[in-house]
C-alpha atoms as a PDB file:
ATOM      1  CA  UNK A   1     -42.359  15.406 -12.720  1.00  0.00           C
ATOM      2  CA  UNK A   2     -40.078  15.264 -15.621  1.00  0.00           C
ATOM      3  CA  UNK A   3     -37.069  16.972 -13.172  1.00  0.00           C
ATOM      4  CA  UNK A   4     -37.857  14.986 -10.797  1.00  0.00           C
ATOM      5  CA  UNK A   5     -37.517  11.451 -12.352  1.00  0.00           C
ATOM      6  CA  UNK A   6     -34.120  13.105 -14.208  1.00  0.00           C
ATOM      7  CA  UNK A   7     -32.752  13.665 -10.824  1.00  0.00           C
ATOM      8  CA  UNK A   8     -33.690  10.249  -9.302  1.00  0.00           C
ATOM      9  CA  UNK A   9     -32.000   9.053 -12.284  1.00  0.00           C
ATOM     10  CA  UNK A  10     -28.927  10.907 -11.813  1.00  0.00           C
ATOM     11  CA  UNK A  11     -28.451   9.855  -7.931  1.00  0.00           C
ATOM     12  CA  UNK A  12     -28.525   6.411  -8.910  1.00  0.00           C
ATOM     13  CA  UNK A  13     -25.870   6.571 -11.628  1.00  0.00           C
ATOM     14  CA  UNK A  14     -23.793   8.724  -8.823  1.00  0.00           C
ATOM     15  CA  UNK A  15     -24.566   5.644  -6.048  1.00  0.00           C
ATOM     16  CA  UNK A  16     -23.895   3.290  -8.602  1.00  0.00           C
ATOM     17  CA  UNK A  17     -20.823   4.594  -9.926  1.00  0.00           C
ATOM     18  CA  UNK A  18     -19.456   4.435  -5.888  1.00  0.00           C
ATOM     19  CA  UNK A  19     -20.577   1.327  -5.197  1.00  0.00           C
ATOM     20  CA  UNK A  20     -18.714   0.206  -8.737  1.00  0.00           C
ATOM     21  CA  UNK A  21     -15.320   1.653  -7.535  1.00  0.00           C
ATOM     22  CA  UNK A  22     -15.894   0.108  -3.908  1.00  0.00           C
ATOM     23  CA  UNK A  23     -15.903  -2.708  -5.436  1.00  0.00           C
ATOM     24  CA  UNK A  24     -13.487  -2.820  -8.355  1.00  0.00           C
ATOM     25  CA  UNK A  25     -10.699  -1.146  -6.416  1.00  0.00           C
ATOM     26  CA  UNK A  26      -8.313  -3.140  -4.793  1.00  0.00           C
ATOM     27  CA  UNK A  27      -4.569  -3.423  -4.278  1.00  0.00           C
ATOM     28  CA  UNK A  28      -2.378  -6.482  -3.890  1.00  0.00           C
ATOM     29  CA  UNK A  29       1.041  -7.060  -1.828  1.00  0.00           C
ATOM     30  CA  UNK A  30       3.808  -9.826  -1.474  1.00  0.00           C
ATOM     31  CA  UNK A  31       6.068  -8.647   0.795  1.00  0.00           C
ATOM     32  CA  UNK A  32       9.070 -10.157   2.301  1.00  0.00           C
ATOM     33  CA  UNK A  33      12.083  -9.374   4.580  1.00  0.00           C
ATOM     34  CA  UNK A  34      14.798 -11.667   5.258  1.00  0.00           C
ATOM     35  CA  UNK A  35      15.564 -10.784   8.919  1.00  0.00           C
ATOM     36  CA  UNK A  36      11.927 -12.359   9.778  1.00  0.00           C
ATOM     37  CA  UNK A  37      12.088 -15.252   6.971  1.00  0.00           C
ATOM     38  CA  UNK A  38       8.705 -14.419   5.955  1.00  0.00           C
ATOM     39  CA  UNK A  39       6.493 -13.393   3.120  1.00  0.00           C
ATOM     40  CA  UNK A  40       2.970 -11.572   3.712  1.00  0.00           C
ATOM     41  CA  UNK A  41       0.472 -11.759   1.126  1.00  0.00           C
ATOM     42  CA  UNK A  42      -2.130  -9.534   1.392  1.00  0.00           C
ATOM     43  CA  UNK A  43      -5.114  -8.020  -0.914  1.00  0.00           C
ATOM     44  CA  UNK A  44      -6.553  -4.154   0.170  1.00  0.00           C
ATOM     45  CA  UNK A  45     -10.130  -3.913  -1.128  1.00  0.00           C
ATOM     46  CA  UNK A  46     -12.278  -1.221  -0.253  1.00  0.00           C
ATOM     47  CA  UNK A  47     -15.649  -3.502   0.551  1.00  0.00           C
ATOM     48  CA  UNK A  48     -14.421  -6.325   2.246  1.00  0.00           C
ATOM     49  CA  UNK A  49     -11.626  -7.604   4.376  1.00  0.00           C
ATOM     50  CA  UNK A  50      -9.160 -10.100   2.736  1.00  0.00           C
ATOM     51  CA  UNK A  51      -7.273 -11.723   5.429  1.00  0.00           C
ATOM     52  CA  UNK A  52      -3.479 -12.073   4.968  1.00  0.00           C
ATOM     53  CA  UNK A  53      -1.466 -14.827   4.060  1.00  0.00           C
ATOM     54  CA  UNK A  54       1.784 -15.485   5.540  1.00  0.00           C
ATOM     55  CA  UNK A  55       4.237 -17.823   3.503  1.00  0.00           C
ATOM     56  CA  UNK A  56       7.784 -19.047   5.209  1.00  0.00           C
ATOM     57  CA  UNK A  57      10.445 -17.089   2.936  1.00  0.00           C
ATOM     58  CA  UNK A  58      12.287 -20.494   2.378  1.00  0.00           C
ATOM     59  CA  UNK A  59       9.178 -21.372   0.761  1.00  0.00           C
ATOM     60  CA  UNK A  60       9.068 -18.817  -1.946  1.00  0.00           C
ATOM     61  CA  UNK A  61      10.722 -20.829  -5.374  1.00  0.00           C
ATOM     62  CA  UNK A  62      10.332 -17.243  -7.528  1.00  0.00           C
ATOM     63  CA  UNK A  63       7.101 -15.058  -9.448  1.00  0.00           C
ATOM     64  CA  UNK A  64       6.453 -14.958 -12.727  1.00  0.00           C
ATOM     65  CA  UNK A  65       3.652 -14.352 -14.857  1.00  0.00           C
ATOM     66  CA  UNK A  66       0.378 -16.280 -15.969  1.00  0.00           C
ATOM     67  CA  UNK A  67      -1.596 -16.211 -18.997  1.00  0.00           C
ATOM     68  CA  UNK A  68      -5.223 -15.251 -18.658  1.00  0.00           C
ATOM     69  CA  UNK A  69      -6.077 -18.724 -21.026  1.00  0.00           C
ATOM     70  CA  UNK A  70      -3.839 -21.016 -18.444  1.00  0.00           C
ATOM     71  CA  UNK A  71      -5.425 -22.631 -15.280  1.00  0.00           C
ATOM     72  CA  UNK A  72      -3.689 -24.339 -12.714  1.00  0.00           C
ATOM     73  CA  UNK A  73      -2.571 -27.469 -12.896  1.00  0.00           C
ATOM     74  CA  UNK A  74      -4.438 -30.408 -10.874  1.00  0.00           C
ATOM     75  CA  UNK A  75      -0.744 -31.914  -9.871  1.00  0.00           C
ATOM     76  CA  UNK A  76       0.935 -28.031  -9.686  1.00  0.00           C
ATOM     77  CA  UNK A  77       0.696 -27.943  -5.616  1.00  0.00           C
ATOM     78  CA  UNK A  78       2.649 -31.395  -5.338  1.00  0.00           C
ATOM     79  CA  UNK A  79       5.205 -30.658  -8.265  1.00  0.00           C
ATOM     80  CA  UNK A  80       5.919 -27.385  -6.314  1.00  0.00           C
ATOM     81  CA  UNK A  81       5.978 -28.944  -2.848  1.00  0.00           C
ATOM     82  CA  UNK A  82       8.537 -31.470  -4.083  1.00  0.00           C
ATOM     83  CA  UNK A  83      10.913 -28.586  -5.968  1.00  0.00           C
ATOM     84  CA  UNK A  84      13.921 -27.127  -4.830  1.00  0.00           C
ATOM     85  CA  UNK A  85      13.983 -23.772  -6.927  1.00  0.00           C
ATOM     86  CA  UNK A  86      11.908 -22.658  -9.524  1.00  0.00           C
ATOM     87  CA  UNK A  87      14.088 -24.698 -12.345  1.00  0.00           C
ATOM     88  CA  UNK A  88      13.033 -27.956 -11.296  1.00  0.00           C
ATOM     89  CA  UNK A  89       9.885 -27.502 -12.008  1.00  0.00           C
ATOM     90  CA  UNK A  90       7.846 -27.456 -15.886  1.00  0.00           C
ATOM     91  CA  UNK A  91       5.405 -25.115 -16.753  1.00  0.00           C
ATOM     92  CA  UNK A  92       3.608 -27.914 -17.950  1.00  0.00           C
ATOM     93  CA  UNK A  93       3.063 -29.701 -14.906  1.00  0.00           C
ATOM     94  CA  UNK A  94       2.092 -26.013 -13.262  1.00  0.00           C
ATOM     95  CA  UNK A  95      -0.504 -25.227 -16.009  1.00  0.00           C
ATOM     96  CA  UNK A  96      -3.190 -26.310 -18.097  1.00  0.00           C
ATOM     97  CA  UNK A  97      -4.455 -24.543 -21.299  1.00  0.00           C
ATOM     98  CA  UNK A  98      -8.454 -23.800 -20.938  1.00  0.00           C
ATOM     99  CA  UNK A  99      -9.899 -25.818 -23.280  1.00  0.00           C
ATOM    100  CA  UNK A 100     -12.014 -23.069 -24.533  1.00  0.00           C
ATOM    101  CA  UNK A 101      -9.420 -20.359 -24.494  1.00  0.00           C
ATOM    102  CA  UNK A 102      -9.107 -18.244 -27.260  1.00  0.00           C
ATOM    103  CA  UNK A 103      -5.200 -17.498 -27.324  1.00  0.00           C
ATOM    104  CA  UNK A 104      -5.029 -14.710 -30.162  1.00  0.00           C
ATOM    105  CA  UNK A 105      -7.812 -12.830 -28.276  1.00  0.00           C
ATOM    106  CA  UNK A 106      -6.211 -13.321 -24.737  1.00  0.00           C
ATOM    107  CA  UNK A 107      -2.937 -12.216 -24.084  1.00  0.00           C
ATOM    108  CA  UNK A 108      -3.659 -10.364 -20.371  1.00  0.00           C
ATOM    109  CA  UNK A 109      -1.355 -12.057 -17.873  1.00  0.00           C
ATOM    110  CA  UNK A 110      -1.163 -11.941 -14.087  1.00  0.00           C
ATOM    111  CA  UNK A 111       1.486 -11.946 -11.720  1.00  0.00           C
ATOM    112  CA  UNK A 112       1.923 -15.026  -9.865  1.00  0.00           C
ATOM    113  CA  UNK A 113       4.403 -16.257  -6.995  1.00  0.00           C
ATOM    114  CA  UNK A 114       5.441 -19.785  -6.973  1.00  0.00           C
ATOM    115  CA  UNK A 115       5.722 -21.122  -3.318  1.00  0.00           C
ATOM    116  CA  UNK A 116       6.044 -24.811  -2.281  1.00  0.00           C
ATOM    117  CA  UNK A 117       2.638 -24.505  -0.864  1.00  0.00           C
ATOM    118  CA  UNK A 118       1.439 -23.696  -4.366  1.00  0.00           C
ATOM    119  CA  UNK A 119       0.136 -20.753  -6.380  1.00  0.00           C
ATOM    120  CA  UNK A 120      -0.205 -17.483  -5.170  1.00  0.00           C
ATOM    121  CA  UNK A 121      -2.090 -15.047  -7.428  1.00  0.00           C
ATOM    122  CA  UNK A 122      -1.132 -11.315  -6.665  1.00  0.00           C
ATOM    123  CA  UNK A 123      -4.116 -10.035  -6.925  1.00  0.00           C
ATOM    124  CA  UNK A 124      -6.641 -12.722  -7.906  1.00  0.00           C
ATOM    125  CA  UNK A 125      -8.773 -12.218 -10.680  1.00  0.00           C
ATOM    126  CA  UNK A 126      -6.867  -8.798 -11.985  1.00  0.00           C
ATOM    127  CA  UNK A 127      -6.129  -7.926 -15.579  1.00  0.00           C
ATOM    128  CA  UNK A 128      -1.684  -7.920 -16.099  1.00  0.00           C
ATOM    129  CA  UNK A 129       0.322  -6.025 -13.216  1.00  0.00           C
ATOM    130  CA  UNK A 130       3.223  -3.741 -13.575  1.00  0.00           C
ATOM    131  CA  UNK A 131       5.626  -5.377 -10.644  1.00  0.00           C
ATOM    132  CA  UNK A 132       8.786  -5.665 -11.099  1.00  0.00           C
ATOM    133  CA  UNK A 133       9.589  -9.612 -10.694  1.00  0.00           C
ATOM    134  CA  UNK A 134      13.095  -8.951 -11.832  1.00  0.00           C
ATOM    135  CA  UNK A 135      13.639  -7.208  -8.961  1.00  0.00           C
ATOM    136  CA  UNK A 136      12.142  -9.894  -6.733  1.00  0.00           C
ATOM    137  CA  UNK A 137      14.328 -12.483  -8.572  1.00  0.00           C
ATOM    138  CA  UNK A 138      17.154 -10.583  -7.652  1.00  0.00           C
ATOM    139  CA  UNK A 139      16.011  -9.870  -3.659  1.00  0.00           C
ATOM    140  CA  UNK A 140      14.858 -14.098  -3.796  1.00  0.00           C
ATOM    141  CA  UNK A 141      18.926 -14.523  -5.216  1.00  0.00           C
ATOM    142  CA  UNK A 142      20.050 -12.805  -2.025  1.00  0.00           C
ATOM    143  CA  UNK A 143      20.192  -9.187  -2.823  1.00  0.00           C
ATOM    144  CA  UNK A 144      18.578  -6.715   0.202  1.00  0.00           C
ATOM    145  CA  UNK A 145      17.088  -7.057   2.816  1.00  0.00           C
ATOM    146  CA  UNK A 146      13.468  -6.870   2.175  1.00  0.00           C
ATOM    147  CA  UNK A 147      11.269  -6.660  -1.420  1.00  0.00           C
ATOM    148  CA  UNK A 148       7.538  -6.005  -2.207  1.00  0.00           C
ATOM    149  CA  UNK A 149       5.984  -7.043  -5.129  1.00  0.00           C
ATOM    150  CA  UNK A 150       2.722  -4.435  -5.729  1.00  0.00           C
ATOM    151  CA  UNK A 151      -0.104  -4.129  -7.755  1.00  0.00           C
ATOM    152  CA  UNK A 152      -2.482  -1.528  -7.761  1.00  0.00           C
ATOM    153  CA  UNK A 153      -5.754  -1.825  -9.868  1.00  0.00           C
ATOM    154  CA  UNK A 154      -7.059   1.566  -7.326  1.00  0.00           C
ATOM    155  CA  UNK A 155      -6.282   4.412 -10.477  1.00  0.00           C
ATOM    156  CA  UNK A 156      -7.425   1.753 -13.624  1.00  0.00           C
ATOM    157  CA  UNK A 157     -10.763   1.113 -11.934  1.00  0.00           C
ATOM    158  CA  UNK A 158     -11.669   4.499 -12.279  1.00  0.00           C
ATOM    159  CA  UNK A 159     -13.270   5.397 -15.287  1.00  0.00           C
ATOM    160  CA  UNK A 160     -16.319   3.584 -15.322  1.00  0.00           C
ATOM    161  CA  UNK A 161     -17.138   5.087 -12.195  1.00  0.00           C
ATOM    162  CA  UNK A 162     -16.226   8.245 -13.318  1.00  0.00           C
ATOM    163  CA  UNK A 163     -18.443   8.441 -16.247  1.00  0.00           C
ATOM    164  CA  UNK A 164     -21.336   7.233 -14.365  1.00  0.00           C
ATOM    165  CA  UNK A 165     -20.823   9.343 -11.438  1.00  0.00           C
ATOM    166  CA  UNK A 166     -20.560  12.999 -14.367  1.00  0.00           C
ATOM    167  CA  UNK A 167     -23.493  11.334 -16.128  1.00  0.00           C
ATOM    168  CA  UNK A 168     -25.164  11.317 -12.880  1.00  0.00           C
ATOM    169  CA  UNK A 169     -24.054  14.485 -11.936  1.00  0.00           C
ATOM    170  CA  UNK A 170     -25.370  15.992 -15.244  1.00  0.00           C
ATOM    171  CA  UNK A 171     -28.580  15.022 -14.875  1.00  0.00           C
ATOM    172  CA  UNK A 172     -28.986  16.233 -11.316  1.00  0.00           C
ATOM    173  CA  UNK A 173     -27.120  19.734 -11.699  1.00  0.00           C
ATOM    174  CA  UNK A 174     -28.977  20.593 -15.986  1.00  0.00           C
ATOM    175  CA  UNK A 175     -32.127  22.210 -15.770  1.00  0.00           C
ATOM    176  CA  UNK A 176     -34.373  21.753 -18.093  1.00  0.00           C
ATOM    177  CA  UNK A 177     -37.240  24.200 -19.421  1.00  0.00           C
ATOM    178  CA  UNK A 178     -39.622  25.728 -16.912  1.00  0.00           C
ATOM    179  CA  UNK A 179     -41.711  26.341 -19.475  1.00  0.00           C
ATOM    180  CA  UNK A 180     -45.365  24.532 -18.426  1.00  0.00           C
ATOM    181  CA  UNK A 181     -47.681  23.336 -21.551  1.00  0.00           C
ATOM    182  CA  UNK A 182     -51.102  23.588 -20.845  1.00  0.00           C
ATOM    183  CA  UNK A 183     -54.100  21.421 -22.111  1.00  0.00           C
ATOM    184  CA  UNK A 184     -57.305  22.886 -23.703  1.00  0.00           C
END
């Protein structure tokens, strides 16, 4: 009885450690090429399907980067509709500082791309991103042809998973004793 709760136990941590990763794992694309004037935003998630957003490149002011304690602005989409590169515009009038925010404890960021249709987050809801948005400065400046901006949260949402899946796996695959206690 003993083995066989154990193993239930372990194929739920396995199931649950799947289902985690289906869910957690997701990848996030800007991409744009100047011979189409476009910009494609799209998010890759293993659960659900995120349709894709496509932004005129004329549109696209620059990215940058946004601190985890900063929300958007109420009057960001107009300031950034009116703009005519990314100088004219403040960060102040693009964000607001969550009241509650606890700056020294904060300090994730996420990659952001300023359009004149507003705030595009690279991949919503992500911890910081590794994309280059020098290199997008430069391709928005005129340089190449075509740029994509990419961040892939697939590899970092691993190890929860992980562990629960080999916890899982443990309990299924370690026997325990065979040996049977009997009552008087």
């Amino acid at each position: 009885m003993v083995t066989l709760i154990r193993r239930l136990m372990g194929l739920v941590l396995v199931a649950a450690g799947g289902l985690i990763y289906a869910d957690m794992a997701e990848k996030g694309t800007f991409a744009c090429e100047r011979s189409t004037g476009t910009c494609v935003h799209s998010v890759e998630r293993l659960t659900r399907a995120v349709p894709a957003r496509t932004i005129p490149l004329a549109d696209v002011l620059g990215a940058g980067k946004k601190h985890s304690y900063w929300d958007e602005s109420p009057g960001a989409r107009q300031a950034l509709a009116r703009a005519r590169s990314l100088d004219d515009v403040s960060a102040e009038s693009l964000f607001v500082t969550r009241p509650s925010a606890n700056r020294s404890r904060s300090t994730s960021s996420s990659i952001v791309i300023f359009t004149r249709q507003g705030l595009v987050s690279l991949l919503p809801g992500s911890p910081p991103g590794n994309a280059d948005v020098s290199g997008f400065t430069r391709f928005l400046a005129g340089e190449g042809d075509r740029f994509a901006l990419v961040q892939d949260d697939r590899f970092s949402s691993l190890p929860l998973p992980l562990i629960l899946g080999g916890l899982g796996l443990i309990l299924i695959l370690v026997r325990g004793s065979n040996t049977a206690r009997k009552i008087p």
